[in-house]
N, C-alpha and C. Protein backbone atom coordinates (compact mmCIF):
# COMPACT_ATOMS: atom_id res chain seq x y z
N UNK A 1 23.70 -12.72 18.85
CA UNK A 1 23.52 -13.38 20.12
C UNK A 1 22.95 -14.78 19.84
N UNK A 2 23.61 -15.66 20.47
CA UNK A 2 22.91 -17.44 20.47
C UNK A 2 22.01 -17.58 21.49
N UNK A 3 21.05 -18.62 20.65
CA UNK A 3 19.51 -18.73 21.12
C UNK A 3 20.39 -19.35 23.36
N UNK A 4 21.38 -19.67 23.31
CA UNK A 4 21.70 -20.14 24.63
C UNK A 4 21.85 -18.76 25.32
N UNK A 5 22.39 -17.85 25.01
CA UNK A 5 23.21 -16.70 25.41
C UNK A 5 21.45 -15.85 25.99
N UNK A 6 20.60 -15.89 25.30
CA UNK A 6 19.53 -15.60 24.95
C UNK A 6 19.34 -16.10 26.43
N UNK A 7 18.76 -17.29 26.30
CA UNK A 7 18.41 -18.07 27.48
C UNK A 7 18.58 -17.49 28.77
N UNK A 8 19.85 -17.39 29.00
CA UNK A 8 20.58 -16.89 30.17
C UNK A 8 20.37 -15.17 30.45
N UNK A 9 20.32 -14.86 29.31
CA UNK A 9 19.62 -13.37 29.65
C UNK A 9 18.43 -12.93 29.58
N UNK A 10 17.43 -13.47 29.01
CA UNK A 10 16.01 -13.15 28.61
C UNK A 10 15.31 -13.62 29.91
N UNK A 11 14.23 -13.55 29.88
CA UNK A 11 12.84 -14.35 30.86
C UNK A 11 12.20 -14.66 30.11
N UNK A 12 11.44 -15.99 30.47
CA UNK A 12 10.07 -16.26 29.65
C UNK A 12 9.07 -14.98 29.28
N UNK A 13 8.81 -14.20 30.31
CA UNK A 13 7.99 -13.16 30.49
C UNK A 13 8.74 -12.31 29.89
N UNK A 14 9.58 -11.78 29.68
CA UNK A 14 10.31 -10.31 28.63
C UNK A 14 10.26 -11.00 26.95
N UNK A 15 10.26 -12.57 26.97
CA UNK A 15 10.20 -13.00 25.39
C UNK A 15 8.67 -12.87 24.84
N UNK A 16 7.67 -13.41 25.97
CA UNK A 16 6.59 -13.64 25.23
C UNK A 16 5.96 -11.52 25.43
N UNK A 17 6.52 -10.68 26.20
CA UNK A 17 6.66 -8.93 25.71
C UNK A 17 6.49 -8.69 24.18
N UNK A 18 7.95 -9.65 24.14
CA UNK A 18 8.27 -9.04 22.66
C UNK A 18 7.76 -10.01 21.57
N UNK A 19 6.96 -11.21 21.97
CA UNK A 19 6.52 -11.47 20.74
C UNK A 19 5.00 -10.71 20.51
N UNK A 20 4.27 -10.59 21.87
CA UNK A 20 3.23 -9.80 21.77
C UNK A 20 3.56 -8.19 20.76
N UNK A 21 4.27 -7.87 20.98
CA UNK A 21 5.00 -6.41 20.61
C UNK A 21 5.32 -6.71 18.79
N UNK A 22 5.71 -7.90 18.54
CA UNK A 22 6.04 -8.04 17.42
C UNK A 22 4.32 -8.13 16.42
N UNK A 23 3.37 -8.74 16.69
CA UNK A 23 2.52 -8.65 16.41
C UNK A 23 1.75 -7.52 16.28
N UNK A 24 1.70 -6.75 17.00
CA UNK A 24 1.69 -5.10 16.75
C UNK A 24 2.41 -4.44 16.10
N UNK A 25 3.73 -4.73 16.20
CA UNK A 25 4.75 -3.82 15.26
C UNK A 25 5.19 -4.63 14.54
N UNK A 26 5.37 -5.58 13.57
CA UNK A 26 6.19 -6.51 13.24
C UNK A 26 7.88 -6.18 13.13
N UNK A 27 8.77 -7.22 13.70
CA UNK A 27 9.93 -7.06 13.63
C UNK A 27 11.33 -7.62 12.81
N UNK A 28 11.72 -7.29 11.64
CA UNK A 28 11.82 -7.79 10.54
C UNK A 28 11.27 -7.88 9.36
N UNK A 29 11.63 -9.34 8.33
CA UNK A 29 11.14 -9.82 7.26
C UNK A 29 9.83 -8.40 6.50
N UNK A 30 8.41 -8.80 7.24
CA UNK A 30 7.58 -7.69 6.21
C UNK A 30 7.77 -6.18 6.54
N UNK A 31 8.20 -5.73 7.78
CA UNK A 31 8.55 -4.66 8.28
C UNK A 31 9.86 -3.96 6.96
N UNK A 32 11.14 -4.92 7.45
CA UNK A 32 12.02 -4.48 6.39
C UNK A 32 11.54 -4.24 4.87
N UNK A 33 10.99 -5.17 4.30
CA UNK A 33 10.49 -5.21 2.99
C UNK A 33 9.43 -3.71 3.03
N UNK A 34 8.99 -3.46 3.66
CA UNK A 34 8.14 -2.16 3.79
C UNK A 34 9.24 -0.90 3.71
N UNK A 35 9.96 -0.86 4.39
CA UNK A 35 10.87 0.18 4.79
C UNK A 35 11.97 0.51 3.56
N UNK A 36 12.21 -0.70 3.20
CA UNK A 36 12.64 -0.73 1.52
C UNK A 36 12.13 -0.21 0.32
N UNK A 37 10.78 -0.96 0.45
CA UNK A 37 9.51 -0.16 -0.70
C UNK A 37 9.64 1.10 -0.56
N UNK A 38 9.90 1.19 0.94
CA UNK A 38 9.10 3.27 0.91
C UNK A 38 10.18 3.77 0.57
N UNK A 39 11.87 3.33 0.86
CA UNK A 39 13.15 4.32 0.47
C UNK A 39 12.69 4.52 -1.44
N UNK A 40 12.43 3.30 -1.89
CA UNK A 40 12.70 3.23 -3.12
C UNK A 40 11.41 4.49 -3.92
N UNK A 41 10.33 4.23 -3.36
CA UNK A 41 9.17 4.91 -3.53
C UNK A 41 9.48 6.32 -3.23
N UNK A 42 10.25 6.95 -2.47
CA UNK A 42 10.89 8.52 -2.71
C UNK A 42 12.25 8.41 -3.49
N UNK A 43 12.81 7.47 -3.88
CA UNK A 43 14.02 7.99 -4.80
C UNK A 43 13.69 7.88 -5.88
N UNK A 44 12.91 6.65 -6.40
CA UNK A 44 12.33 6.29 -7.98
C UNK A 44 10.66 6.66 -8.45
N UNK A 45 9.81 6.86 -7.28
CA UNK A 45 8.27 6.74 -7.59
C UNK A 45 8.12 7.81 -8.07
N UNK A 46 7.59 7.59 -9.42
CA UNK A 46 6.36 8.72 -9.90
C UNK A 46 5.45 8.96 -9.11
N UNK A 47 5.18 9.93 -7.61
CA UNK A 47 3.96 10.13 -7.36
C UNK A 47 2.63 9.71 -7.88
N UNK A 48 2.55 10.47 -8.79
CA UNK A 48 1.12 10.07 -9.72
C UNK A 48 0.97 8.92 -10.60
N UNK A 49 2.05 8.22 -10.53
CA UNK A 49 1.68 6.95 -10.90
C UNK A 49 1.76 5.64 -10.01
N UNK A 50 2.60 6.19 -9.10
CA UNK A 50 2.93 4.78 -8.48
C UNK A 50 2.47 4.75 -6.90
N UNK A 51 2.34 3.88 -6.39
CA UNK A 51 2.72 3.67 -4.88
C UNK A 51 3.39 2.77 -4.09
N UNK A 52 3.34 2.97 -3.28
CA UNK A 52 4.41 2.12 -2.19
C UNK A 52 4.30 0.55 -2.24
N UNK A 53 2.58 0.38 -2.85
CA UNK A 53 2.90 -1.11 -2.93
C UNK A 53 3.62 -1.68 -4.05
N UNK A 54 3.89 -0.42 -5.33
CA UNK A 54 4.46 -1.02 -6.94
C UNK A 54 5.72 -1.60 -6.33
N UNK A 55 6.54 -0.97 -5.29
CA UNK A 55 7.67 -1.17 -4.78
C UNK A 55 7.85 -2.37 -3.59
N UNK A 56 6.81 -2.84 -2.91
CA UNK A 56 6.98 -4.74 -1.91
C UNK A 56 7.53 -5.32 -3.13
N UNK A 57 7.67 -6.20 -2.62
CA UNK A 57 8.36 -7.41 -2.86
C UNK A 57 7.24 -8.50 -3.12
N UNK A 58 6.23 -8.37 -2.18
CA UNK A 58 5.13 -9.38 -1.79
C UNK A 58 3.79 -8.32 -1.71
N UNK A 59 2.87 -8.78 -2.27
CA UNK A 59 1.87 -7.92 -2.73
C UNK A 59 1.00 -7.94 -1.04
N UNK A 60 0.70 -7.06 -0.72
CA UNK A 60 0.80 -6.64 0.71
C UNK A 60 -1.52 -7.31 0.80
N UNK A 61 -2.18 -6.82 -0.89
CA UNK A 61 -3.34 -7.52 -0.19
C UNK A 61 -3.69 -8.45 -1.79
N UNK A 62 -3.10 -9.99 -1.51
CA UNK A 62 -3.19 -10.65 -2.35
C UNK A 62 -5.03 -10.61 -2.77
N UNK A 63 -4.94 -10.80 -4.41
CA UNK A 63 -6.27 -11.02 -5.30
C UNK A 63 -6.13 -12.39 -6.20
N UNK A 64 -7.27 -12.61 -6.14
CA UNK A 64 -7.29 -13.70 -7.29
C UNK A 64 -7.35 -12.82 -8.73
N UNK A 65 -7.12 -13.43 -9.82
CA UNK A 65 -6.85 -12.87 -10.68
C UNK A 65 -8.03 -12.57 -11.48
N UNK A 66 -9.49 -13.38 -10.88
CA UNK A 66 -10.37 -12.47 -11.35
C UNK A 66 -11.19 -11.24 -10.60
N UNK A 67 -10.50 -11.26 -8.99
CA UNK A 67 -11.06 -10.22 -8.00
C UNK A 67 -9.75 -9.24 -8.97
N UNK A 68 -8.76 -9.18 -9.16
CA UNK A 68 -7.73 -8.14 -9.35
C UNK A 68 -8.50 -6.87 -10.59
N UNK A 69 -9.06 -8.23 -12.25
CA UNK A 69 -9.46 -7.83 -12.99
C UNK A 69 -10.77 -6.79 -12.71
N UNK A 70 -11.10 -7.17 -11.95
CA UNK A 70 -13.16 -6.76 -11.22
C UNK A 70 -12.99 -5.73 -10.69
N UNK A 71 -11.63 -5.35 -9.57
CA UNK A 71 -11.04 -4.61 -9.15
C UNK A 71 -10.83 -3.30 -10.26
N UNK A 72 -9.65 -3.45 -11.29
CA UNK A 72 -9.61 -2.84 -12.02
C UNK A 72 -10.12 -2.46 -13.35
N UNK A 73 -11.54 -3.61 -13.12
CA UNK A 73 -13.20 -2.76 -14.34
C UNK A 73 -13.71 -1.30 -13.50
N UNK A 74 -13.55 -1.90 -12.10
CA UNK A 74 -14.09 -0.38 -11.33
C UNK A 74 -13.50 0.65 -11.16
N UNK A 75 -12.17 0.49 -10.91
CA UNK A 75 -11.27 1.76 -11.16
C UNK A 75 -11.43 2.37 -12.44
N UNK A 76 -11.47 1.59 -13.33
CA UNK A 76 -11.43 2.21 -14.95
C UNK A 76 -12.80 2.92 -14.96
N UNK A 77 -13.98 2.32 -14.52
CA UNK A 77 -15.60 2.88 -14.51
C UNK A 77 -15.27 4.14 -13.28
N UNK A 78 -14.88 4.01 -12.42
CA UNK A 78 -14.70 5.38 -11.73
C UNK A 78 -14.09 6.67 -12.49
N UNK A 79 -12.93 6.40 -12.96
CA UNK A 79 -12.02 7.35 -14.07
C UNK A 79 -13.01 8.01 -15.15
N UNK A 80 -13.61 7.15 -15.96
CA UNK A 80 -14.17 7.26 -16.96
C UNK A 80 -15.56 8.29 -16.23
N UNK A 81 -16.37 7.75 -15.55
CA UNK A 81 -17.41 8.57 -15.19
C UNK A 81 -16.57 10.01 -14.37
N UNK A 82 -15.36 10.02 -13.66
CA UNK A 82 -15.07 10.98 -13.48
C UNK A 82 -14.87 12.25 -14.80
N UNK A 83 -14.54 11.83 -15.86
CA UNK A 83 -13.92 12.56 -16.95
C UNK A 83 -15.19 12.80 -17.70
N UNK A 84 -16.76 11.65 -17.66
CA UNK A 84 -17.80 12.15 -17.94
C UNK A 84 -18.37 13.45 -17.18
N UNK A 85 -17.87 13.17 -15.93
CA UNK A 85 -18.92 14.44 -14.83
C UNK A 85 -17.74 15.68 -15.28
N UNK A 86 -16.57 15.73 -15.71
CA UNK A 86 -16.02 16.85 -16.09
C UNK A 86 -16.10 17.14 -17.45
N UNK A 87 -16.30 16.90 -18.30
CA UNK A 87 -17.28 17.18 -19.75
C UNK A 87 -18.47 17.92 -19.49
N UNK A 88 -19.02 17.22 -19.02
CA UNK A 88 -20.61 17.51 -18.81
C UNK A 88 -20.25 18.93 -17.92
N UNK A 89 -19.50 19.43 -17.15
CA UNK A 89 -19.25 20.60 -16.61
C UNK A 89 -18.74 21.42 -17.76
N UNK A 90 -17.76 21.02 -18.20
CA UNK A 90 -17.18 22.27 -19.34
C UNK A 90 -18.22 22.79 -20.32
N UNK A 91 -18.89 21.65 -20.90
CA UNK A 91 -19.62 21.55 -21.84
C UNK A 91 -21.13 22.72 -21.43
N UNK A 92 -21.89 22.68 -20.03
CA UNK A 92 -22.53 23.36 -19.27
C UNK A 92 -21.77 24.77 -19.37
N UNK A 93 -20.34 25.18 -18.89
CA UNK A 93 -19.66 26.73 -18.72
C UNK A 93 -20.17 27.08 -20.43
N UNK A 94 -19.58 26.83 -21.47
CA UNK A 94 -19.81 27.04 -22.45
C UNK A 94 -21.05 27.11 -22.87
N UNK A 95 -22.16 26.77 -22.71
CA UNK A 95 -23.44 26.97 -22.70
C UNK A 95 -23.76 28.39 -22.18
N UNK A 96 -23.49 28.40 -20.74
CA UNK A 96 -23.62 29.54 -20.01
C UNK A 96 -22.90 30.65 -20.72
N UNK A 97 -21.71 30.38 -20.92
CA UNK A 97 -21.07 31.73 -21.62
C UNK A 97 -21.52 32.46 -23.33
N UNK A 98 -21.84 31.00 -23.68
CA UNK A 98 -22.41 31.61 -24.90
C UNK A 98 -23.67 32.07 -25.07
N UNK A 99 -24.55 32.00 -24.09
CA UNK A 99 -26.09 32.56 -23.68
C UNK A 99 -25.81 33.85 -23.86
């Protein structure tokens, strides 16, 4: 449809609807790029490794590259103390069992 054709059928009031509406839902461009990520993210994603954002196009919550790094010292310190607090459990059963 041409932006004239438009004209003649739309209202001011049903356009500025749908741009309000678009801002809530977005319509297009990052919408599509989303809807893409997610097809690809059930035909190709490793669950456990990946997610929906490995698959944008456009990194959905931009970092500087030393918030990204800082980012991922804490993920690694979360992991790591997770795999400490599960040691420290096994290591405890075995105690107990060998009592």
């Amino acid at each position: 449809m041409t932006v004239a054709q438009l004209e003649k059928s739309m209202s001011y009031r049903e356009l500025n609807e749908w741009r309000a509406y678009d801002q809530i839902d977005p319509i297009g461009g990052y919408r599509q790029d989303l809807q893409t990520a997610f097809m690809a993210y059930l035909a190709y994603g490793d669950k456990a490794k990946h997610s929906i954002n490995d698959f944008l196009v456009v990194d959905p919550e931009p970092m500087s590259a030393e918030l990204k790094e800082k980012a991922e010292r804490e993920k690694q310190k979360q992991k790591l103390e997770r795999q400490t607090a599960k040691l420290q459990a096994d290591i405890q059963r075995v105690k107990i069992k060998g009592a």
